[in-house]
Protein backbone atom coordinates (compact mmCIF):
# COMPACT_ATOMS: atom_id res chain seq x y z
CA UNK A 1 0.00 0.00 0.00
CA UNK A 2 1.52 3.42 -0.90
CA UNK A 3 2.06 5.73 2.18
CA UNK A 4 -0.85 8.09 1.06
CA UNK A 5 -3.34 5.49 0.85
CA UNK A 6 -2.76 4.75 4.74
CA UNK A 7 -5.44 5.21 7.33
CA UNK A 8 -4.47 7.77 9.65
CA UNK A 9 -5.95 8.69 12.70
CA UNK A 10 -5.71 12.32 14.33
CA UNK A 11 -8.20 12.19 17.01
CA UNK A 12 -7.58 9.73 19.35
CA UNK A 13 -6.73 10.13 23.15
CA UNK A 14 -3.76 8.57 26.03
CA UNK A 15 -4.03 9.00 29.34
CA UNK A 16 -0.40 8.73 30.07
CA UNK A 17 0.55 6.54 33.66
CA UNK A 18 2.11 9.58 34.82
CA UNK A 19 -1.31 11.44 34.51
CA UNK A 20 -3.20 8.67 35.61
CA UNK A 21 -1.07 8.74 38.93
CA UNK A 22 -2.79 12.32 39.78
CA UNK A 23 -6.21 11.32 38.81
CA UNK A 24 -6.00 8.44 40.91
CA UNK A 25 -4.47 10.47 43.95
CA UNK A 26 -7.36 12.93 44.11
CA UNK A 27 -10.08 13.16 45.94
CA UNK A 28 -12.35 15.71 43.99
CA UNK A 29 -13.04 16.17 39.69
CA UNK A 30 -11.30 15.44 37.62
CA UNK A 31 -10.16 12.14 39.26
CA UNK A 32 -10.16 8.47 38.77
CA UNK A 33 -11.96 7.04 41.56
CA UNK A 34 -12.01 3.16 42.45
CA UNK A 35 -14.75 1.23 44.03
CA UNK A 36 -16.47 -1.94 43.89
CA UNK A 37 -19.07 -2.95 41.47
CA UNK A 38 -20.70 -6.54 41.37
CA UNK A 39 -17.83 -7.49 44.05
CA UNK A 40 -15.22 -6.47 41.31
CA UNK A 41 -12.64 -3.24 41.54
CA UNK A 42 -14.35 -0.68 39.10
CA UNK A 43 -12.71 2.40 37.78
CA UNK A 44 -14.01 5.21 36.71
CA UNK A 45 -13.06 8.53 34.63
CA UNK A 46 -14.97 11.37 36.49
CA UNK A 47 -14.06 14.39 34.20
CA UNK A 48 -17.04 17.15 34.77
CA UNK A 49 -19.30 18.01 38.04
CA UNK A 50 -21.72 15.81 38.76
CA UNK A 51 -20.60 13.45 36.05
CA UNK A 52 -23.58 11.71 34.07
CA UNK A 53 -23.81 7.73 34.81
CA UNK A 54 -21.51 7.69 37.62
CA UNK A 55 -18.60 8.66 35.10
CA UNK A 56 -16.80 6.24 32.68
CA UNK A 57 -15.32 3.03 32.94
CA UNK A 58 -11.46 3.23 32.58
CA UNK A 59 -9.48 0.28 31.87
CA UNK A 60 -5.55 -0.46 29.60
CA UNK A 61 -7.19 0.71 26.48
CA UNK A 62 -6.90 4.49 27.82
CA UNK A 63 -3.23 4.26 28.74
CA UNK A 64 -1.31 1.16 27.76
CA UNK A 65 0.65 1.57 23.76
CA UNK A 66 -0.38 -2.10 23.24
CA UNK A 67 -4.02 -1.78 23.77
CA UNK A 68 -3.88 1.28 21.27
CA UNK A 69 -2.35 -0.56 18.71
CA UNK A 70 -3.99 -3.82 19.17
CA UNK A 71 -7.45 -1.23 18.43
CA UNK A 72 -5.12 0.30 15.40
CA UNK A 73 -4.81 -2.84 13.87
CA UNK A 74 -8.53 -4.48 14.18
CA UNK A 75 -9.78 -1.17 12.67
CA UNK A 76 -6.99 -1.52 9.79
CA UNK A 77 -5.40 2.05 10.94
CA UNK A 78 -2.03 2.57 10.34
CA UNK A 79 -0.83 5.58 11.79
CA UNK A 80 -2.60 7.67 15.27
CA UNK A 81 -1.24 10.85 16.48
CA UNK A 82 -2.05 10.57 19.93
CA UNK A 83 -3.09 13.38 22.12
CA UNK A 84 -3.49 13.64 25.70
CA UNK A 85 -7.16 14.02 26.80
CA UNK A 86 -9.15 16.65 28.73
CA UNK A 87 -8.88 17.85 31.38
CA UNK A 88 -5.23 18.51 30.16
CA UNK A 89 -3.82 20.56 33.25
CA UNK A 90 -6.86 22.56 33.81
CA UNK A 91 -6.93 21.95 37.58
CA UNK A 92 -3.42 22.51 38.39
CA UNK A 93 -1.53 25.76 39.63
CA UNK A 94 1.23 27.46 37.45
CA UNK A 95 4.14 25.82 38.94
CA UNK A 96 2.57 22.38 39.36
CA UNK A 97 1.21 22.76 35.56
CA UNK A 98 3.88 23.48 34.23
CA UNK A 99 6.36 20.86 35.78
CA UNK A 100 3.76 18.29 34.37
CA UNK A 101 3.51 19.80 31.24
CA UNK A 102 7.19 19.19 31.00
CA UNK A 103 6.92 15.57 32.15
CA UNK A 104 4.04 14.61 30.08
CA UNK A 105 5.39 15.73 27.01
CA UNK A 106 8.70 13.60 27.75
CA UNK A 107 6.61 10.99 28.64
CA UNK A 108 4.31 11.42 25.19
CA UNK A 109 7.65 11.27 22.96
CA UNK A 110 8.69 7.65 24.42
CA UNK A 111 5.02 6.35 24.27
CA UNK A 112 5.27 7.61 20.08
CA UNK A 113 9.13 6.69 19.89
CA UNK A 114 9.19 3.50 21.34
CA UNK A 115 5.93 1.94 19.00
CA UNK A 116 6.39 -0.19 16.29
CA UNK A 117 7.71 0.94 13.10
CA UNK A 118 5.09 1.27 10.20
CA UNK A 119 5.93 -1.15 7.55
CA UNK A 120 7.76 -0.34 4.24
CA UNK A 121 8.34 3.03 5.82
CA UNK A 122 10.70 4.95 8.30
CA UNK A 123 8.00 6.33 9.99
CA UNK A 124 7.03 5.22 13.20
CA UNK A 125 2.78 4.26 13.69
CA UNK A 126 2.35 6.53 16.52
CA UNK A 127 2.99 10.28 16.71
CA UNK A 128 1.26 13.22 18.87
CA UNK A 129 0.09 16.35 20.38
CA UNK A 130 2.02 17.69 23.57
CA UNK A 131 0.29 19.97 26.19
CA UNK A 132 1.09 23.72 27.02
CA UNK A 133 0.81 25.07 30.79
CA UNK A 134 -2.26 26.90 29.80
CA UNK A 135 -3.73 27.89 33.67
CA UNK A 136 -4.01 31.34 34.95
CA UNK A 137 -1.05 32.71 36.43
CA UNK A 138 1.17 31.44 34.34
CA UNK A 139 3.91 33.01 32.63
CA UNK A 140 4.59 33.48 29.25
CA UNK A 141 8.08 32.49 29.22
CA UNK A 142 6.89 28.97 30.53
CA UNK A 143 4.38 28.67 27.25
CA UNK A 144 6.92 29.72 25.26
CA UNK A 145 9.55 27.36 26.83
CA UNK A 146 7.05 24.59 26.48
CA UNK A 147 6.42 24.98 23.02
CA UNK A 148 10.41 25.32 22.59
CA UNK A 149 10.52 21.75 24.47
CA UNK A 150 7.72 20.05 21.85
CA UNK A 151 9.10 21.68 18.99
CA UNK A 152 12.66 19.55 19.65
CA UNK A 153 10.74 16.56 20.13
CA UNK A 154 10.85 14.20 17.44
CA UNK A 155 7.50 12.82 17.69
CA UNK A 156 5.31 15.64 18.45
CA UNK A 157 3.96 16.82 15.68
CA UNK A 158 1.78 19.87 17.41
CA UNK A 159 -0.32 20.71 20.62
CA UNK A 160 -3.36 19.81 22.05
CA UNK A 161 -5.62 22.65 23.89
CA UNK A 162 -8.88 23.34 25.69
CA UNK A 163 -10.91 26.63 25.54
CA UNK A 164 -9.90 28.44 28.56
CA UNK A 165 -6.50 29.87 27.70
CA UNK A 166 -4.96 31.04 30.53
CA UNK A 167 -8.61 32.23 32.03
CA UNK A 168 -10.36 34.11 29.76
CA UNK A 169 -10.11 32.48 26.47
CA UNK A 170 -8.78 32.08 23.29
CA UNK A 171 -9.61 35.20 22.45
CA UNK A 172 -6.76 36.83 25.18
CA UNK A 173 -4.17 39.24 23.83
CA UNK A 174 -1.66 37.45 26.71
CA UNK A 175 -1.94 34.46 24.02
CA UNK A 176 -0.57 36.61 21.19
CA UNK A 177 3.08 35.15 21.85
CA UNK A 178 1.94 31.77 21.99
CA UNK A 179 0.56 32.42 19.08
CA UNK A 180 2.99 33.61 17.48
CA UNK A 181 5.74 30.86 18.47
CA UNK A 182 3.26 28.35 17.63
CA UNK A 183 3.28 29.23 14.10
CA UNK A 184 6.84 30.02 13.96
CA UNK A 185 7.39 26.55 15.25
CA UNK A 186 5.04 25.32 12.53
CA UNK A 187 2.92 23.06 15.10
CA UNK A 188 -0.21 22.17 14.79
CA UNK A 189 -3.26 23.24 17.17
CA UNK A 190 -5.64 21.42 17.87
CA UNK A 191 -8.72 22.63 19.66
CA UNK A 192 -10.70 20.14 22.00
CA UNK A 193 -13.90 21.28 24.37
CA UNK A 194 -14.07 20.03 27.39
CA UNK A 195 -16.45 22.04 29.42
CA UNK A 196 -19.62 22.71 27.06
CA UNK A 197 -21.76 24.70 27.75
CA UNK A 198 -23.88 25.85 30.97
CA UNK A 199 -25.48 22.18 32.47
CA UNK A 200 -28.29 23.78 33.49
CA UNK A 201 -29.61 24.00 30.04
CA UNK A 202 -30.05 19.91 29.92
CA UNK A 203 -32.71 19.97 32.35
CA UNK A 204 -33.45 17.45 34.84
CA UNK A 205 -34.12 14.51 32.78
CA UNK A 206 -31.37 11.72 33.29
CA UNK A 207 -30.22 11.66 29.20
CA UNK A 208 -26.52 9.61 30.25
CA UNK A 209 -23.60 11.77 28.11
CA UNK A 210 -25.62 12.71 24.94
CA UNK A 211 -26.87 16.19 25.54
CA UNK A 212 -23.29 17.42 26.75
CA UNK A 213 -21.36 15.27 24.27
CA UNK A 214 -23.29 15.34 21.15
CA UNK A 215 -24.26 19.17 21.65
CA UNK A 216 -22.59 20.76 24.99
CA UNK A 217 -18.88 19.82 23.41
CA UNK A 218 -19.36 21.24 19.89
CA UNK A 219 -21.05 23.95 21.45
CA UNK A 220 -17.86 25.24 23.02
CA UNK A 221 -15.92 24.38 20.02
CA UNK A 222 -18.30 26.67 17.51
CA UNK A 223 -17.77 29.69 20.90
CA UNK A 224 -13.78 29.22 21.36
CA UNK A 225 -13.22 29.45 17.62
CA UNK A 226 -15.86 32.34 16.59
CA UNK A 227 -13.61 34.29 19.19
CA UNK A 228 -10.69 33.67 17.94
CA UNK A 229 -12.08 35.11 14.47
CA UNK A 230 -13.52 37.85 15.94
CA UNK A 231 -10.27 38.62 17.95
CA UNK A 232 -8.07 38.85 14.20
CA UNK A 233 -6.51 36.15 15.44
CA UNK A 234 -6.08 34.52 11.67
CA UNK A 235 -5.56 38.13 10.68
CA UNK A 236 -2.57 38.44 13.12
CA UNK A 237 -1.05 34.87 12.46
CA UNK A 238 -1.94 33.76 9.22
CA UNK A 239 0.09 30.70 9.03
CA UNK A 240 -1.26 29.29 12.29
CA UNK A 241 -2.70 25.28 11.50
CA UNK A 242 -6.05 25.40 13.54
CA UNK A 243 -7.44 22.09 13.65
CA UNK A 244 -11.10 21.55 15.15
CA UNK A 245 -12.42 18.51 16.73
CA UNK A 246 -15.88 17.59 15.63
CA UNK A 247 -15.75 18.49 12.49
CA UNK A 248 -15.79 22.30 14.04
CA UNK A 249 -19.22 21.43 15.96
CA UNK A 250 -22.15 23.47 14.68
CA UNK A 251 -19.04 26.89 12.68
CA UNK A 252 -19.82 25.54 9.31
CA UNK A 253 -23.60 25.41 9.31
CA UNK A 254 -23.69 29.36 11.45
CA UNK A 255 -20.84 30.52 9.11
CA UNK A 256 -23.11 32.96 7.32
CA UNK A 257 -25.02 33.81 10.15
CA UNK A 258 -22.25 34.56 11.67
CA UNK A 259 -20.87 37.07 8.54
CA UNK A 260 -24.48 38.36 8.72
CA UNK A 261 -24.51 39.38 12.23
CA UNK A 262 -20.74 40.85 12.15
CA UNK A 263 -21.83 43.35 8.53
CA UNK A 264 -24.59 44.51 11.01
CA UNK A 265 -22.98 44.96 14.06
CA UNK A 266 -20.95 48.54 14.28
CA UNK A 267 -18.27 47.23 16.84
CA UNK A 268 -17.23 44.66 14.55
CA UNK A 269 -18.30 45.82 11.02
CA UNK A 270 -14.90 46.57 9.98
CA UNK A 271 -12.50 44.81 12.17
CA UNK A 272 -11.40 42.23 9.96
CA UNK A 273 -9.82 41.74 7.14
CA UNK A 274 -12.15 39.14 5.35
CA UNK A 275 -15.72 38.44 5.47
CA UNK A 276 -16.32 35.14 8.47
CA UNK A 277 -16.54 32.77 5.79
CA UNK A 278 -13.09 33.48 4.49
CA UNK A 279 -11.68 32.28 7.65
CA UNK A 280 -13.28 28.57 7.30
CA UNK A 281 -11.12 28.01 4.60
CA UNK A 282 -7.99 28.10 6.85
CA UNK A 283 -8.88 26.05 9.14
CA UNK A 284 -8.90 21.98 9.60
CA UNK A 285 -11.38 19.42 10.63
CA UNK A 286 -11.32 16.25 11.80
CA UNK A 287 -14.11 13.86 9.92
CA UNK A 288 -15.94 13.18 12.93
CA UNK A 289 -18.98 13.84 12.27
CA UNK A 290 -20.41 10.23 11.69
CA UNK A 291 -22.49 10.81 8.48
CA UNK A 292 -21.57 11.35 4.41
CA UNK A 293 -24.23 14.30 4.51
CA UNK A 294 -22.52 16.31 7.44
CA UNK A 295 -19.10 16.14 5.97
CA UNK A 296 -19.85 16.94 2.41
CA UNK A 297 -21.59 20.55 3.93
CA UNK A 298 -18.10 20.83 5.85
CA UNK A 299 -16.22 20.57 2.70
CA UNK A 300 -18.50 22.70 0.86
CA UNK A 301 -18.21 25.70 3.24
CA UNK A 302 -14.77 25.30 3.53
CA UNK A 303 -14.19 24.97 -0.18
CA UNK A 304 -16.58 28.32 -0.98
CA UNK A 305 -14.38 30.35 1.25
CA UNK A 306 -12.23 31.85 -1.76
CA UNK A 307 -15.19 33.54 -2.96
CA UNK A 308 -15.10 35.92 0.56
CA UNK A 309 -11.43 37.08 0.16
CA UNK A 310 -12.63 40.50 -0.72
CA UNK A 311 -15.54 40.74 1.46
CA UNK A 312 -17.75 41.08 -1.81
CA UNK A 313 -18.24 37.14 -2.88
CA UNK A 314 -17.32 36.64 -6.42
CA UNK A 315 -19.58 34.95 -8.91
CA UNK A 316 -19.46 31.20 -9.18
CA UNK A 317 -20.74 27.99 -10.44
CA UNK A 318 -23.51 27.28 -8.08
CA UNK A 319 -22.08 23.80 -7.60
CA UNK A 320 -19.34 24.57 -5.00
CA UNK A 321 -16.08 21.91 -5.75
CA UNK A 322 -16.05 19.94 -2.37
CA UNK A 323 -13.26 18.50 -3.52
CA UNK A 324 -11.41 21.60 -2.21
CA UNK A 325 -12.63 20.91 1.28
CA UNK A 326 -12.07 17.73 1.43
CA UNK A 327 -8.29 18.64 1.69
CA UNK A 328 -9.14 20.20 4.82
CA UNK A 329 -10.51 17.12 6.94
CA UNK A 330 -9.01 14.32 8.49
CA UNK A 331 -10.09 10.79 9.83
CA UNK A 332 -10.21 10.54 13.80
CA UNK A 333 -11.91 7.87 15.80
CA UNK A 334 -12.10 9.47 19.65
CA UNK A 335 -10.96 6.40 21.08
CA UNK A 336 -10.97 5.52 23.89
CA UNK A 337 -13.99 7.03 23.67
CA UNK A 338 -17.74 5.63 22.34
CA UNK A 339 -16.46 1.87 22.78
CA UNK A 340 -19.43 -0.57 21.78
CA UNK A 341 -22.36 -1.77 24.03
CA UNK A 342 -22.20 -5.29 22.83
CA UNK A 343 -19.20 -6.80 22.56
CA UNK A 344 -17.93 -6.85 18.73
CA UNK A 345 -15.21 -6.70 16.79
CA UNK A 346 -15.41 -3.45 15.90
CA UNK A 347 -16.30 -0.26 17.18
CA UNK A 348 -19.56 1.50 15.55
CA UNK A 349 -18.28 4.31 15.62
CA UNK A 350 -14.93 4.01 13.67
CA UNK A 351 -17.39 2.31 11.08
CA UNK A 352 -19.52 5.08 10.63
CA UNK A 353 -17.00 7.56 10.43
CA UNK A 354 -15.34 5.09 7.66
CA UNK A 355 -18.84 4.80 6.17
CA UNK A 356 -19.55 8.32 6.10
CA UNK A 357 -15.61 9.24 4.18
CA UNK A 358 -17.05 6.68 1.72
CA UNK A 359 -20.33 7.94 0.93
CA UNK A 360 -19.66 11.37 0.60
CA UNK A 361 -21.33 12.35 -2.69
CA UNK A 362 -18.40 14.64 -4.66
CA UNK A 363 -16.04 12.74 -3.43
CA UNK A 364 -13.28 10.67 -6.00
CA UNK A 365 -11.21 7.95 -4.58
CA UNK A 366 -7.99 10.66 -4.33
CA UNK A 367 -10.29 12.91 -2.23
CA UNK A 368 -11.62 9.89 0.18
CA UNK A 369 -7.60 8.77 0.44
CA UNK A 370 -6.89 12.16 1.38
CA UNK A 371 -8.98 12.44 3.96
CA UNK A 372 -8.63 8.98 5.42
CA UNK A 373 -4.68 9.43 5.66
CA UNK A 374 -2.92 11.70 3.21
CA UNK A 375 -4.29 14.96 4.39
CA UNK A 376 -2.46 14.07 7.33
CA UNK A 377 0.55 12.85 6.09
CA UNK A 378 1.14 16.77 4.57
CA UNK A 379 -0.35 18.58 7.22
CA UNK A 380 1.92 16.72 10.09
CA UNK A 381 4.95 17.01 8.04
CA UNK A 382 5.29 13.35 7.79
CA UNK A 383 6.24 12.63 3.99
């Protein structure tokens, strides 16, 4: 098989021993707490307040390398680049977050250095996102010594990041040199929620994970990365590689809202450069989204935003080339995340997402390859 053809996955989480240590050693969110269940030990992942269902069930698959690429090779994937999952260092103080930081990216770089070799290649089949210190309080010459640190690790290809900043969002002007060194080191970002949105808005009914998953997460996804457009961030760095988990939760379908609401507004009206849309077009997606439909509108918006360069949209076919787009999205499975029920051999939802790359209408076999492994290859720096 040649190297673009590989299946690459970009979302997919470790909770490194080191990490697991401190969850395990606290005795409030986010922790992993022990107990008994049917007269067996029973760990669980409490992440959130008041965590739905008791929180989840924790086991190898979330922090040993062989469990990750035993689940790599029953869904045929190649390739993962591996990024620690939330709550990142959220709960720590500067000094302890940034120690860990440190530790955990060290720790990250053997997990990706010491896995197998991919065959009939140099590369190696895992790679992945380190973490930045990003708490209130701390100092920018940590964040930038961090970044420093991942960008002379082999293996780390980028970072991973919540929406929270250092306290008051992406949006911060403090974040400006991070910024900056981030796209001077050429990493990739990419953006994962982890709070939502207010809990209160679920109601009372017991509904398990799906109202803050499914909605509450891309919520705060669409929120953290609006900001960041309306802040000029993209204006300011234009090189930075912004990738969005969830397919960029509900951005692409409010996009020209969005553009609507800013050409009407006079505190925004002319504080950026490009119409909203424009700024799609820059940014990357993973593919999970779990249906053909929902990622063929993704590549269309992203693929249409050349026509708002000017602010006054061009004229053009009205049958926008998702083929464009598609070199903006990229396969992820969430694991450890959505295992099955039932016990199978595969996980439903890698399937779907595999389904849904498959079936997009638009799509040629060179676009479906892209997005199933060669869009990463380029964007990672890998070939």
């Amino acid at each position: 098989m040649a190297l673009a053809s590989k299946l690459i996955d970009i979302h997919t989480h470790v909770y490194l021993p080191r990490y697991c240590s401190l969850l395990r050693s606290r005795t409030s969110v986010p922790r992993i707490l022990t107990s008994t269940r049917d007269g067996k030990p029973d760990d669980r992942l409490l992440i959130l307040d008041h965590e739905p269902s008791g929180g989840r069930p924790v086991g190898p698959q979330y922090w040993d390398r062989d469990e990750k690429i035993k689940f790599m090779d029953r869904h045929g994937i190649d390739l993962s680049v591996v990024s620690s999952a939330n709550p990142w260092l959220d709960f720590l103080s500067a000094p302890e977050a940034k120690t860990l930081a440190l530790e955990l990216n060290e720790d990250l770089e053997q997990y990706c250095s010491e896995s197998p070799q991919l065959s009939s290649s140099s590369l190696k089949r895992l790679y992945g996102f380190g973490l930045l210190p990003l708490v209130p309080g701390i100092s920018t010459s940590s964040l930038l010594e961090t970044i420093d640190q991942i960008s002379k690790l082999s293996y780390l290809k980028g970072i991973i990041m919540g929406s929270r900043g250092i306290g008051k969002g992406l949006d911060d002007e403090a974040l400006d040199p991070v910024w900056a060194a981030l796209e001077k080191a050429g990493l990739v970002v990419f953006l994962h929620p982890h709070y939502g949105v207010d809990e209160k808005a679920w109601g009372d009914k017991d509904n398990g994970h799906v109202l803050p998953l499914a909605l509450g997460f891309p919520f705060e996804t669409t929120i953290a990365t609006t900001r960041l457009i309306l802040a000029g961030v993209f204006d300011r760095f234009p090189s930075l590689r912004l990738l969005l988990a969830h397919s960029g939760g509900a951005l692409p379908q409010l996009s020209s809202r969005l553009a609507s609401c800013i050409d009407h507004d006079p505190v925004v009206a002319s504080r950026l450069k490009h119409d909203a849309r424009w700024y799609l077009g820059k940014l990357y997606f993973d593919a999970v989204a779990y249906g053909p439909e929902e990622l063929g509108f993704v590549a269309d918006v992203v693929a249409r935003s050349e026509r708002f360069e000017s602010g006054r949209p061009a004229n053009m076919p009205p049958t926008v080339a998702r083929t464009l787009g598609s070199k903006r999205m990229l396969f992820g499975t969430d694991h450890p995340f959505f295992p099955p029920l039932q016990s199978t051999e595969k996980w439903k939802s890698v399937v779907e997402n595999l389904q849904a790359i498959d079936s997009v209408a638009g799509w040629g076999q060179a676009e479906k390859e892209g997005v199933r492994g060669g869009n990463a290859l380029s964007l990672f720096n890998l070939i």
